[in-house]
PDB file of N, CA and C in Angstrom:
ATOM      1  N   UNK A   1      23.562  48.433 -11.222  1.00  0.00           N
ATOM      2  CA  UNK A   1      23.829  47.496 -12.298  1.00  0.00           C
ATOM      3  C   UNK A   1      24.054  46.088 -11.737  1.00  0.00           C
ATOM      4  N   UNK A   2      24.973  45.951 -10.613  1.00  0.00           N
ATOM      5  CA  UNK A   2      25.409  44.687 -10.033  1.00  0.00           C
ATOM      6  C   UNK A   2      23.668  43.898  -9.579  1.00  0.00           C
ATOM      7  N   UNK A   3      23.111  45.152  -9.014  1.00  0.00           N
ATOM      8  CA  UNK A   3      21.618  44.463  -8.574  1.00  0.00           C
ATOM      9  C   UNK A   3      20.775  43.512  -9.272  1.00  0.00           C
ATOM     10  N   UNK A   4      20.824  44.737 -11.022  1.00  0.00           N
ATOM     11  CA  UNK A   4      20.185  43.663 -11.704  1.00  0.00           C
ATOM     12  C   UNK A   4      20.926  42.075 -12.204  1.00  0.00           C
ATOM     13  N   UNK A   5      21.500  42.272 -12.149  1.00  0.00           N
ATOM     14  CA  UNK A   5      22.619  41.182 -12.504  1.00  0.00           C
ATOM     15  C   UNK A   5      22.025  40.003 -11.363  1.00  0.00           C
ATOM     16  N   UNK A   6      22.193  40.102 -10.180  1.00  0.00           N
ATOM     17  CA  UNK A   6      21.312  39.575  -9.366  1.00  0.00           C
ATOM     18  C   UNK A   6      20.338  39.108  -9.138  1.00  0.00           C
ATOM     19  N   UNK A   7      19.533  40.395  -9.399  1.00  0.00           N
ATOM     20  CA  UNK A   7      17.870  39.820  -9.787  1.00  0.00           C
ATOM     21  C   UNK A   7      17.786  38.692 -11.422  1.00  0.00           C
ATOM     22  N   UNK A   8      18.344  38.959 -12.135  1.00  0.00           N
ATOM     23  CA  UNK A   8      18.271  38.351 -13.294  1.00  0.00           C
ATOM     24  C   UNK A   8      18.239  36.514 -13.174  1.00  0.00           C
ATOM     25  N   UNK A   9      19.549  36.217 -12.347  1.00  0.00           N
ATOM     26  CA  UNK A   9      20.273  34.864 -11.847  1.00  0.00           C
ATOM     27  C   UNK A   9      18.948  34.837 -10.925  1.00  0.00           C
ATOM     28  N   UNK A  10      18.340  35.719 -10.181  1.00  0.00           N
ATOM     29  CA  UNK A  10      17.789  34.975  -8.467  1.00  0.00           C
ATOM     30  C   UNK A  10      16.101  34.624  -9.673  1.00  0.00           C
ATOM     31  N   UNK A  11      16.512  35.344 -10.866  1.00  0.00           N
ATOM     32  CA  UNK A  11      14.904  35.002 -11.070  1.00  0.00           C
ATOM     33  C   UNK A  11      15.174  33.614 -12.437  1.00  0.00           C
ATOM     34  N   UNK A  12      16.137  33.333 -12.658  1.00  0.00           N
ATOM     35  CA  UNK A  12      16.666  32.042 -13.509  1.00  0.00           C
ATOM     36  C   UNK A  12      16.431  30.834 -12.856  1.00  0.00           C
ATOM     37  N   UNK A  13      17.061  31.183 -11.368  1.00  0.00           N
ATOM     38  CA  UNK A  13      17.077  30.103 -10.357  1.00  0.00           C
ATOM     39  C   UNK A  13      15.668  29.593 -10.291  1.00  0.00           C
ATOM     40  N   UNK A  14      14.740  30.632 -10.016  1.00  0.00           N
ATOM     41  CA  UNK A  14      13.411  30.744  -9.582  1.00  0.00           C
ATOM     42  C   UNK A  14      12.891  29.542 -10.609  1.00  0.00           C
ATOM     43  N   UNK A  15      12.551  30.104 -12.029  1.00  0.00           N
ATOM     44  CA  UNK A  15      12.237  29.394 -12.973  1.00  0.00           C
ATOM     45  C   UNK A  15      12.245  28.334 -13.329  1.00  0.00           C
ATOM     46  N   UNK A  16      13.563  27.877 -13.120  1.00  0.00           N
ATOM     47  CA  UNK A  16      14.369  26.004 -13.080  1.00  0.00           C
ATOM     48  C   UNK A  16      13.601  25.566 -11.911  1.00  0.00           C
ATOM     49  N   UNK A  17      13.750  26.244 -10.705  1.00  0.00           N
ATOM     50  CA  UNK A  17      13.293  25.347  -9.824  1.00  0.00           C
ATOM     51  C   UNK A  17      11.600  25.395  -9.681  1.00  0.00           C
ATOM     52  N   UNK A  18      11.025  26.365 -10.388  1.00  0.00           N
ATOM     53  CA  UNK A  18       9.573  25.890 -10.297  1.00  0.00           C
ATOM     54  C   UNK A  18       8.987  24.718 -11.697  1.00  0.00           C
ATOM     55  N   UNK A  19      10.189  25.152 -12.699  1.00  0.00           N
ATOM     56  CA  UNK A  19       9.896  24.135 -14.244  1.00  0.00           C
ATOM     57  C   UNK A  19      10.009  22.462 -12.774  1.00  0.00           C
ATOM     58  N   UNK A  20      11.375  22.678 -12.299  1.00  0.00           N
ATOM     59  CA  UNK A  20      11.560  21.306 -11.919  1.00  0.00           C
ATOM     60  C   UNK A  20      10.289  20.747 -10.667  1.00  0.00           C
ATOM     61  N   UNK A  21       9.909  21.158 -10.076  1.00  0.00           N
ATOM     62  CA  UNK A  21       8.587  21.105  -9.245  1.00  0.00           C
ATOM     63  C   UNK A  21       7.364  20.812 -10.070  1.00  0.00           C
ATOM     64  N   UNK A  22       7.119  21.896 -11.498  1.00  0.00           N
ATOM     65  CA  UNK A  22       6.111  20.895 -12.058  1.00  0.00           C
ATOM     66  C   UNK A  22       6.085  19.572 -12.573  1.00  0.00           C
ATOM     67  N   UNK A  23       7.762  19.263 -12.929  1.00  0.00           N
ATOM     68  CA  UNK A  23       7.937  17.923 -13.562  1.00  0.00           C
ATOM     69  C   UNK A  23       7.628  16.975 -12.190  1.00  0.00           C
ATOM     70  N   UNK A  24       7.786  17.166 -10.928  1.00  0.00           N
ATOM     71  CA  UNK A  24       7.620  16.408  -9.780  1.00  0.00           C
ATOM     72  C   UNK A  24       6.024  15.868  -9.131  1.00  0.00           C
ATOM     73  N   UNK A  25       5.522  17.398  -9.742  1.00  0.00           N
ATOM     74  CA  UNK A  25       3.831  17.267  -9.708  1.00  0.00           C
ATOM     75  C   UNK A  25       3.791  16.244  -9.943  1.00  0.00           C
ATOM     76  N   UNK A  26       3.927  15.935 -11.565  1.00  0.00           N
ATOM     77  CA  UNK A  26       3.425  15.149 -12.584  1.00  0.00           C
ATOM     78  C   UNK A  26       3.702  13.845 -11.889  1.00  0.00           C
ATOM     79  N   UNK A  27       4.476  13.545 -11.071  1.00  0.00           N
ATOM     80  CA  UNK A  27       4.938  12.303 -10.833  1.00  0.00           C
ATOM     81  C   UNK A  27       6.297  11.608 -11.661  1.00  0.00           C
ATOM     82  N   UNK A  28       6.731  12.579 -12.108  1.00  0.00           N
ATOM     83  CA  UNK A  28       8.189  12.301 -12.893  1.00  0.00           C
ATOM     84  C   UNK A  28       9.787  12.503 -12.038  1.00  0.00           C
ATOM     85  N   UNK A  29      10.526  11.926 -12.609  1.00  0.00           N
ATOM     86  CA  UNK A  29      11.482  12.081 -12.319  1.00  0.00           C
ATOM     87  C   UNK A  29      12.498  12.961 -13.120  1.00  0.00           C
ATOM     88  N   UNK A  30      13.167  13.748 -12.729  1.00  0.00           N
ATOM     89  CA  UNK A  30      13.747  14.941 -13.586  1.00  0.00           C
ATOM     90  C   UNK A  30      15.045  14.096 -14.732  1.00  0.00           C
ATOM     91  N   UNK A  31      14.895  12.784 -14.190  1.00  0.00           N
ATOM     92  CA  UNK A  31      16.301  12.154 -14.733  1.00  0.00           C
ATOM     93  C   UNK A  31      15.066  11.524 -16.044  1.00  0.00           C
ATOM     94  N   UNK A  32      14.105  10.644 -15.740  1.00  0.00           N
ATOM     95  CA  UNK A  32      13.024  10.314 -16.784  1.00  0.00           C
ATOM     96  C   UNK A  32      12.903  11.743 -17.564  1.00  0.00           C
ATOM     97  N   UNK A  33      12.530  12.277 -17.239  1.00  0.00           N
ATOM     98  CA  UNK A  33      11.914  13.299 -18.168  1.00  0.00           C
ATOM     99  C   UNK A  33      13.066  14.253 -19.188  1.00  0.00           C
ATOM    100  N   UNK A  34      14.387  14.139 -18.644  1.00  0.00           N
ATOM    101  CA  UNK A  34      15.443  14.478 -19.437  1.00  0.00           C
ATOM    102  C   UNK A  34      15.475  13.553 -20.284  1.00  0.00           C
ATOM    103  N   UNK A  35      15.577  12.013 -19.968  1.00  0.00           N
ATOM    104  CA  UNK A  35      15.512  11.185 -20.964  1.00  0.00           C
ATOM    105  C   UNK A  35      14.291  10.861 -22.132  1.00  0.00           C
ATOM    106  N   UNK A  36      13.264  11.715 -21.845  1.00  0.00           N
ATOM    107  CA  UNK A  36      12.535  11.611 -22.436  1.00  0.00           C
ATOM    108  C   UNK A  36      12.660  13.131 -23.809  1.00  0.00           C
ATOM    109  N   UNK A  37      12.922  14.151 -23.197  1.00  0.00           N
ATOM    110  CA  UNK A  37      13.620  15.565 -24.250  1.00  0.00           C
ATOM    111  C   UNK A  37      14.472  14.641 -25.317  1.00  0.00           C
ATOM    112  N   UNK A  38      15.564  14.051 -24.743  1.00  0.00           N
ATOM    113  CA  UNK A  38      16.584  13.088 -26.042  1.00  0.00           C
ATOM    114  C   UNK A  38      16.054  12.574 -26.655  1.00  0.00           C
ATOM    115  N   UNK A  39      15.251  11.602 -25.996  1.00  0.00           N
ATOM    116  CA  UNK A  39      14.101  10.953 -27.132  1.00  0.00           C
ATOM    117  C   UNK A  39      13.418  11.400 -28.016  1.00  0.00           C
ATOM    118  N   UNK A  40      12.591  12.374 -27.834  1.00  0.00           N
ATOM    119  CA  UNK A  40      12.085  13.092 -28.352  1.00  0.00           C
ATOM    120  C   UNK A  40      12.596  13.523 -29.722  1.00  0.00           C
ATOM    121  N   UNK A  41      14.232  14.077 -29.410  1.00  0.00           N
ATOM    122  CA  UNK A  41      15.085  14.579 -30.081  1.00  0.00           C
ATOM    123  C   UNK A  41      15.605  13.301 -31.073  1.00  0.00           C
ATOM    124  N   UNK A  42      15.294  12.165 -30.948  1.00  0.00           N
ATOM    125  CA  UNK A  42      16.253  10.449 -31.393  1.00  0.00           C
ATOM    126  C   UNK A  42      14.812  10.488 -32.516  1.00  0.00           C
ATOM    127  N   UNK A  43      13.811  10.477 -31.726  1.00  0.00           N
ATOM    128  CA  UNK A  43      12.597  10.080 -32.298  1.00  0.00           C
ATOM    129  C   UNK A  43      12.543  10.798 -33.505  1.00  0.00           C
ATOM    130  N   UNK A  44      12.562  12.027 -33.822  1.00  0.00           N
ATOM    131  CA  UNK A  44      12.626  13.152 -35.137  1.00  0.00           C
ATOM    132  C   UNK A  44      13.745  12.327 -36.308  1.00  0.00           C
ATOM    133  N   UNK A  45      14.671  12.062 -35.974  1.00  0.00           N
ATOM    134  CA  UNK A  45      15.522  11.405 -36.537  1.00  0.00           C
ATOM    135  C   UNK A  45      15.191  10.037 -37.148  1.00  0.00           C
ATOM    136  N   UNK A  46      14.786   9.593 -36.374  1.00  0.00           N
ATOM    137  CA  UNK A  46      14.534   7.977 -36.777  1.00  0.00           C
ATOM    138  C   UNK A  46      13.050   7.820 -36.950  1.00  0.00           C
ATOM    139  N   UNK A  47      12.587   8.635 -37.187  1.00  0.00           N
ATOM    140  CA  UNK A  47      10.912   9.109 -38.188  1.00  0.00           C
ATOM    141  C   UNK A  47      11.734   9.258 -39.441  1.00  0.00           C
ATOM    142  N   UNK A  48      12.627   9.911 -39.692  1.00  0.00           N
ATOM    143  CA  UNK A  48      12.776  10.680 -41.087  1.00  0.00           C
ATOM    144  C   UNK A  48      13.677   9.185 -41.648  1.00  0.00           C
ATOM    145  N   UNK A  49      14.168   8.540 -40.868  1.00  0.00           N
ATOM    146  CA  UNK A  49      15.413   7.305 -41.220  1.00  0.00           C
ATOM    147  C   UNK A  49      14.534   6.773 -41.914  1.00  0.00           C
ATOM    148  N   UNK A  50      13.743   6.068 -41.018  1.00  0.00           N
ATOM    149  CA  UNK A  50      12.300   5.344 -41.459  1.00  0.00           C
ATOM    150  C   UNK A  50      11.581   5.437 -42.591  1.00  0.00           C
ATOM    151  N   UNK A  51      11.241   6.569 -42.857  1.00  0.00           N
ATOM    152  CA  UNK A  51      10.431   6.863 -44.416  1.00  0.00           C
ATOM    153  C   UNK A  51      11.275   6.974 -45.425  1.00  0.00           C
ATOM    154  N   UNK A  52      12.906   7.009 -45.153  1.00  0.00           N
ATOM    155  CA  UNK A  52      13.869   7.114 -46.266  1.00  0.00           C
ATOM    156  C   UNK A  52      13.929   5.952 -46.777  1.00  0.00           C
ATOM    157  N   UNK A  53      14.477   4.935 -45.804  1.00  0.00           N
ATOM    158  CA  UNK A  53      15.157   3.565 -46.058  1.00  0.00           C
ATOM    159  C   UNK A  53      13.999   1.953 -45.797  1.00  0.00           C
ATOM    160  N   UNK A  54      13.369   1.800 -46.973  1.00  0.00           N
ATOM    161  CA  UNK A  54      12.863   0.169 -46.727  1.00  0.00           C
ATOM    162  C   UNK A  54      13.704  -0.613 -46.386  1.00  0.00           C
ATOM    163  N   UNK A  55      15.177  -1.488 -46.962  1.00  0.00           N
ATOM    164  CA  UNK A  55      15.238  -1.732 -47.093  1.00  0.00           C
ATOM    165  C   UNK A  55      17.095  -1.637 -45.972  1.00  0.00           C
ATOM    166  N   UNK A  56      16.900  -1.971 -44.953  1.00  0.00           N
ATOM    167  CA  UNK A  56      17.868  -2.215 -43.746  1.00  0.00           C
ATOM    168  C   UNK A  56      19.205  -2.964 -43.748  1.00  0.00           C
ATOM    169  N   UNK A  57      20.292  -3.434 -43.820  1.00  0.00           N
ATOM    170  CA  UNK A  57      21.027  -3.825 -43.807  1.00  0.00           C
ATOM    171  C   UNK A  57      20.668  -4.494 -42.088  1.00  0.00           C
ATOM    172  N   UNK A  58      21.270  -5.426 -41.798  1.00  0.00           N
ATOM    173  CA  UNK A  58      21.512  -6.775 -40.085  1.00  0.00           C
ATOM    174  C   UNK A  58      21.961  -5.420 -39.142  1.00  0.00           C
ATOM    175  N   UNK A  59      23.163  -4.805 -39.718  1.00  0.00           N
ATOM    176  CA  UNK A  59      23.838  -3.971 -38.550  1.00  0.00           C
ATOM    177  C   UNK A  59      22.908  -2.731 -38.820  1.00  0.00           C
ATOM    178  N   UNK A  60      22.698  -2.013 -39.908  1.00  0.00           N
ATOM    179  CA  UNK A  60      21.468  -0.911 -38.911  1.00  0.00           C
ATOM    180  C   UNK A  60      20.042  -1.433 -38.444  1.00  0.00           C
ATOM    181  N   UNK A  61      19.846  -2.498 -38.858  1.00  0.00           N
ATOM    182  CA  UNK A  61      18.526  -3.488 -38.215  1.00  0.00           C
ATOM    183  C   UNK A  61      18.615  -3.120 -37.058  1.00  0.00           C
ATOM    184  N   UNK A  62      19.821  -3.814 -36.351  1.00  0.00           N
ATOM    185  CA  UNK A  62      20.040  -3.819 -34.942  1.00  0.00           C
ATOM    186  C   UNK A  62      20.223  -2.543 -34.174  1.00  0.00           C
ATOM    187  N   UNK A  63      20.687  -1.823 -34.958  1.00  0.00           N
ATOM    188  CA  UNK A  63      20.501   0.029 -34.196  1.00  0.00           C
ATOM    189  C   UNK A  63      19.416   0.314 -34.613  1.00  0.00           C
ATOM    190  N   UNK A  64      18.874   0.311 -35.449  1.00  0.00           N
ATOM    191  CA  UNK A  64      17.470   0.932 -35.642  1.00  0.00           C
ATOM    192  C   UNK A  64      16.100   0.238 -34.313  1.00  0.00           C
ATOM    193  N   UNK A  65      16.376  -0.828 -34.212  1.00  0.00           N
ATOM    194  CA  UNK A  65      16.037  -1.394 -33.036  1.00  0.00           C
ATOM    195  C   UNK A  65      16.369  -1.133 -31.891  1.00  0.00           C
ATOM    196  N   UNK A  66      17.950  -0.921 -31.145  1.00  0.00           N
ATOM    197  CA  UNK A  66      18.151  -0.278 -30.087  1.00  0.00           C
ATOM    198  C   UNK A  66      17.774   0.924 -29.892  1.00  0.00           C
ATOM    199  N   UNK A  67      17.818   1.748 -30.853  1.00  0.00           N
ATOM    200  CA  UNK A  67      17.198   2.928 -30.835  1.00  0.00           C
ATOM    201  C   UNK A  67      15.858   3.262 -30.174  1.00  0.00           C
ATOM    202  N   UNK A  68      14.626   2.671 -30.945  1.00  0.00           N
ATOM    203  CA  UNK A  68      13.596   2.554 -30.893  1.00  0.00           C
ATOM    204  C   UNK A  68      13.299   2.253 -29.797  1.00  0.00           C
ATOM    205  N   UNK A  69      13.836   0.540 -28.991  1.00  0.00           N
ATOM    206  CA  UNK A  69      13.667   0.562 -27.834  1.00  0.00           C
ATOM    207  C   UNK A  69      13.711   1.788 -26.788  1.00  0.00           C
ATOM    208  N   UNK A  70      15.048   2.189 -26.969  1.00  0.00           N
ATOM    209  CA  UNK A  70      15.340   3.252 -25.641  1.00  0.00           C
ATOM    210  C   UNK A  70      14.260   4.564 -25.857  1.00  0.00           C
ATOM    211  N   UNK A  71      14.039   4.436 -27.338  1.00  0.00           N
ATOM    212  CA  UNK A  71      12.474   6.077 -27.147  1.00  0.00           C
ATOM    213  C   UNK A  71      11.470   4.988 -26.674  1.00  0.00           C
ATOM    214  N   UNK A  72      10.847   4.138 -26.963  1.00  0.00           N
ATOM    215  CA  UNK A  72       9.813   3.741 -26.333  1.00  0.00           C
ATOM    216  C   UNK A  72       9.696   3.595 -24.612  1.00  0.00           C
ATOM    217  N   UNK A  73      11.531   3.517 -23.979  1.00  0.00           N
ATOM    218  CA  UNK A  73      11.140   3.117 -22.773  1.00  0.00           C
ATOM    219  C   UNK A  73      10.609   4.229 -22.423  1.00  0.00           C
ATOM    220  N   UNK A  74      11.669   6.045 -22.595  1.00  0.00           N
ATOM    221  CA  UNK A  74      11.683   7.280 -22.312  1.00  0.00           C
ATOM    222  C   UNK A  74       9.945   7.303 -22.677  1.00  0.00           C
ATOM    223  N   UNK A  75       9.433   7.003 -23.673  1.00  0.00           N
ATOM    224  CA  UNK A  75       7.710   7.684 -23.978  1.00  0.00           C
ATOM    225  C   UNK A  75       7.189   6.971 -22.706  1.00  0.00           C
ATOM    226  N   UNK A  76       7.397   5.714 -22.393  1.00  0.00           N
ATOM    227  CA  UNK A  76       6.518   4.931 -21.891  1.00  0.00           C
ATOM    228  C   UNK A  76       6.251   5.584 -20.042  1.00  0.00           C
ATOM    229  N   UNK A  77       7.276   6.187 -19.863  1.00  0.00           N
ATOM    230  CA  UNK A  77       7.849   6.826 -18.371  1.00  0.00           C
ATOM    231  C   UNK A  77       6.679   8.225 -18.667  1.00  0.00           C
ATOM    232  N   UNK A  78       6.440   8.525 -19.809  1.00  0.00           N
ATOM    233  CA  UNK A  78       6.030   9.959 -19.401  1.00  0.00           C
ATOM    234  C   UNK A  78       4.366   9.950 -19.645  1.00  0.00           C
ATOM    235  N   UNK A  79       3.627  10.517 -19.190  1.00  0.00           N
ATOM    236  CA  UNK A  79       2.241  11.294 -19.706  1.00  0.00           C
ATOM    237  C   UNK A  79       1.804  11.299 -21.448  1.00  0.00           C
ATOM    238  N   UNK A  80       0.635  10.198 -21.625  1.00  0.00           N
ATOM    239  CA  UNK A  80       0.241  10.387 -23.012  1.00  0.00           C
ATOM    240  C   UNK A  80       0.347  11.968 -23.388  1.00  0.00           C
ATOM    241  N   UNK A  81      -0.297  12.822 -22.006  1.00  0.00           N
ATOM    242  CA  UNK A  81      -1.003  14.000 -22.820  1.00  0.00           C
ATOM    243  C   UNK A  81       0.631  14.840 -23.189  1.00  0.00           C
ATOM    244  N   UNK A  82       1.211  14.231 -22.550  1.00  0.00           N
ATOM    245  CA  UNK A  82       2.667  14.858 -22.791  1.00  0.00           C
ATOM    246  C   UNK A  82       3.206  14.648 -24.576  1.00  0.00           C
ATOM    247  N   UNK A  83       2.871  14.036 -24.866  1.00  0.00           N
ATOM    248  CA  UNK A  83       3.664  13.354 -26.080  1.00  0.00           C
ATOM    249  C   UNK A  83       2.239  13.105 -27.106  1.00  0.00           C
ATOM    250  N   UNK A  84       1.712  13.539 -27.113  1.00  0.00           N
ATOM    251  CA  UNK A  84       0.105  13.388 -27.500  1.00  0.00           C
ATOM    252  C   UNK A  84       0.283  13.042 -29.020  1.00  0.00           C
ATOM    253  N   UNK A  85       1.174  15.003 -29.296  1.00  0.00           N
ATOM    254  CA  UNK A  85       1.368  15.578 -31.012  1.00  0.00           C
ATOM    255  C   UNK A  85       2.718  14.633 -31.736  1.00  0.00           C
ATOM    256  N   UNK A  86       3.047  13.601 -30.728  1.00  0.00           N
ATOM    257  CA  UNK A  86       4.067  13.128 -31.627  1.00  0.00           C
ATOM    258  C   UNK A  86       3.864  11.729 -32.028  1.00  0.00           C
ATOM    259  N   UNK A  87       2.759  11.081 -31.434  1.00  0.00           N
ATOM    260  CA  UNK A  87       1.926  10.037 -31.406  1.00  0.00           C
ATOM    261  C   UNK A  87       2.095   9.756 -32.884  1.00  0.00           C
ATOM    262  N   UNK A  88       1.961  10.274 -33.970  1.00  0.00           N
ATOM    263  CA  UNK A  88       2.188   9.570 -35.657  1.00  0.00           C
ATOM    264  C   UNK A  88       3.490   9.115 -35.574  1.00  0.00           C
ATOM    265  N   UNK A  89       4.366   9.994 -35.755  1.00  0.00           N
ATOM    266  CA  UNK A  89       5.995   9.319 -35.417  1.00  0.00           C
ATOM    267  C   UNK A  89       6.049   8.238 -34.801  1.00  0.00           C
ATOM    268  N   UNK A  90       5.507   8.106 -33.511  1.00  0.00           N
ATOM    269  CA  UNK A  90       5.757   7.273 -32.369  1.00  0.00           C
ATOM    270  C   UNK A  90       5.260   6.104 -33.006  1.00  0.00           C
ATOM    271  N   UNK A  91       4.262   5.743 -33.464  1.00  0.00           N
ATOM    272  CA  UNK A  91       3.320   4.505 -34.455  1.00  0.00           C
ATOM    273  C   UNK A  91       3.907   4.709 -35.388  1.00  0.00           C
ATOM    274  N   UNK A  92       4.930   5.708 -36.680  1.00  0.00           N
ATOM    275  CA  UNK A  92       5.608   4.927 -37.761  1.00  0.00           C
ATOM    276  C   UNK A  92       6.507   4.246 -36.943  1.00  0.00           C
ATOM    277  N   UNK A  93       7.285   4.718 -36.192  1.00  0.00           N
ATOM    278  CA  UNK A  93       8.681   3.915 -36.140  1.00  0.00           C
ATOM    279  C   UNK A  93       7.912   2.540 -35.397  1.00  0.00           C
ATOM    280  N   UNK A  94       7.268   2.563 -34.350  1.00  0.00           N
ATOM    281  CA  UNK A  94       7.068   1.005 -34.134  1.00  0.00           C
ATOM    282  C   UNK A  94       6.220   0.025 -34.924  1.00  0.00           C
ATOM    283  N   UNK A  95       5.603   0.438 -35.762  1.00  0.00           N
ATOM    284  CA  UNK A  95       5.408  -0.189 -36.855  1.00  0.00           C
ATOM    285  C   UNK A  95       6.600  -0.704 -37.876  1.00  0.00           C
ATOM    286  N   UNK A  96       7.471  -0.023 -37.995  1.00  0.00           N
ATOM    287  CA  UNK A  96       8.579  -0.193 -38.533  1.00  0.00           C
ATOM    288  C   UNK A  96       9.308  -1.255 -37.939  1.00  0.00           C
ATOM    289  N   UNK A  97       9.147  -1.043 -36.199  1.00  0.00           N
ATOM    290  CA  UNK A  97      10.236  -2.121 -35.782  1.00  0.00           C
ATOM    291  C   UNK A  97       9.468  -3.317 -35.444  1.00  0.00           C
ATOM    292  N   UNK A  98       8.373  -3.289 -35.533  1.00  0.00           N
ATOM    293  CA  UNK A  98       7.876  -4.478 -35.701  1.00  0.00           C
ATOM    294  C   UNK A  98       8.152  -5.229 -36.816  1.00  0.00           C
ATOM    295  N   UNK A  99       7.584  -4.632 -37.829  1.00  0.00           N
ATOM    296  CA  UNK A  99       8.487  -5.438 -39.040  1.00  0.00           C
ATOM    297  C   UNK A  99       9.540  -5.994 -38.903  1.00  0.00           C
ATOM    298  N   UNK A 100      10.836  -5.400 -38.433  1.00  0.00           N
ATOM    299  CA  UNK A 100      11.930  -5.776 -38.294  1.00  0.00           C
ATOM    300  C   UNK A 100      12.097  -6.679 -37.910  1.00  0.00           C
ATOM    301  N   UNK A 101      11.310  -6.889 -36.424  1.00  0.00           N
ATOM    302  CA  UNK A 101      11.150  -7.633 -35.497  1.00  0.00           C
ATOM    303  C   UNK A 101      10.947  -9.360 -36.261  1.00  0.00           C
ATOM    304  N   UNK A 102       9.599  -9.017 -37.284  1.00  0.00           N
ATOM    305  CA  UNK A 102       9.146  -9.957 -37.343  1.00  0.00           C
ATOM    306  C   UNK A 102      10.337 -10.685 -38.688  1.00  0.00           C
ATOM    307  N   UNK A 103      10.547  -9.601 -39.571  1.00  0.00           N
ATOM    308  CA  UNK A 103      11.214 -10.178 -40.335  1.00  0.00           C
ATOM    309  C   UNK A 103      12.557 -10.926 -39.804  1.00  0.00           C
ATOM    310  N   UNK A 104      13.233 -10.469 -38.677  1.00  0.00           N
ATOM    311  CA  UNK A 104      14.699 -11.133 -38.520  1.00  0.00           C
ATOM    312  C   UNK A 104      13.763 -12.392 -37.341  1.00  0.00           C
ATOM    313  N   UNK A 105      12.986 -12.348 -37.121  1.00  0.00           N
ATOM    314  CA  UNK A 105      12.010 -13.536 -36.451  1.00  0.00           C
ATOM    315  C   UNK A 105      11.835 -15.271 -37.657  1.00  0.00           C
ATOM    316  N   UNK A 106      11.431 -14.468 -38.842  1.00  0.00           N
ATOM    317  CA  UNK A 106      11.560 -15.488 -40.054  1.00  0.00           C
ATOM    318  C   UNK A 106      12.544 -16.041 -40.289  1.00  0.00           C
ATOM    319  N   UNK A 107      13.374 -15.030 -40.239  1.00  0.00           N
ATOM    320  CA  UNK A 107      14.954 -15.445 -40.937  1.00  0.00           C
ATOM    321  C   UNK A 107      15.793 -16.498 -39.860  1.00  0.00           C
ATOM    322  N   UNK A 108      15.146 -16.241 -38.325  1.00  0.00           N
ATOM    323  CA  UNK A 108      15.804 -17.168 -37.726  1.00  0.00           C
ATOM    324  C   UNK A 108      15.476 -18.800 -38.134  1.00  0.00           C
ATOM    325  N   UNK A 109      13.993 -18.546 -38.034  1.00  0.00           N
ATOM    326  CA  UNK A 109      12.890 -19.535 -38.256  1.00  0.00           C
ATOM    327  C   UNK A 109      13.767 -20.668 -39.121  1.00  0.00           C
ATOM    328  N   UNK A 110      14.048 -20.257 -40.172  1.00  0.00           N
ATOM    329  CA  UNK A 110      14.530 -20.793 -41.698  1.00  0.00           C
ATOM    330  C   UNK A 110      15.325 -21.707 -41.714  1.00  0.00           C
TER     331      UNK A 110
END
């Protein structure tokens, strides 16, 4: 019983450390590519924010913007073919923050 218990962990270990070797292939960094899973995870969220709310208030302007930034840096670190299927999301929200962009761009203008 203790054996398998053993084998179970020696073959967990195994797994992590070959997942983490392919992320190294790729030319990634295991710290990028974690930051890129969150994103991923931010991005689902602030797709759905996005199609709820036109109409932004200054202070979620400005998070909806920090936000966005930090998934674009995480996408930008990783492999198109990686992130391929999330590519619509990825173009609403920066379409979105472009707007933003441009609109609090006017408002300075004024």
């Amino acid at each position: 019983m203790l054996y398998l218990i053993y084998f179970l962990v020696l073959v967990i270990f195994a797994l992590i450390g070959y997942a983490i070797m392919q992320i190294k292939l790729f030319g990634i960094t295991v710290k990028d590519f974690w930051s890129f899973v969150e994103a991923n995870q931010t991005l689902d969220k602030l797709y759905e924010y996005s199609k709820r709310y036109e109409n932004l208030s200054p202070q979620q302007q400005i998070l909806y913007l920090k936000e966005a930034e930090t998934i674009f840096e995480a996408f930008d670190k990783m492999p198109n073919e990686l992130w391929e299927e999330e590519y619509e999301k990825y173009s609403t929200i920066l379409e979105k923050y472009k707007d933003i962009k441009m609109k609090r761009w006017a408002e300075t203008k004024v």
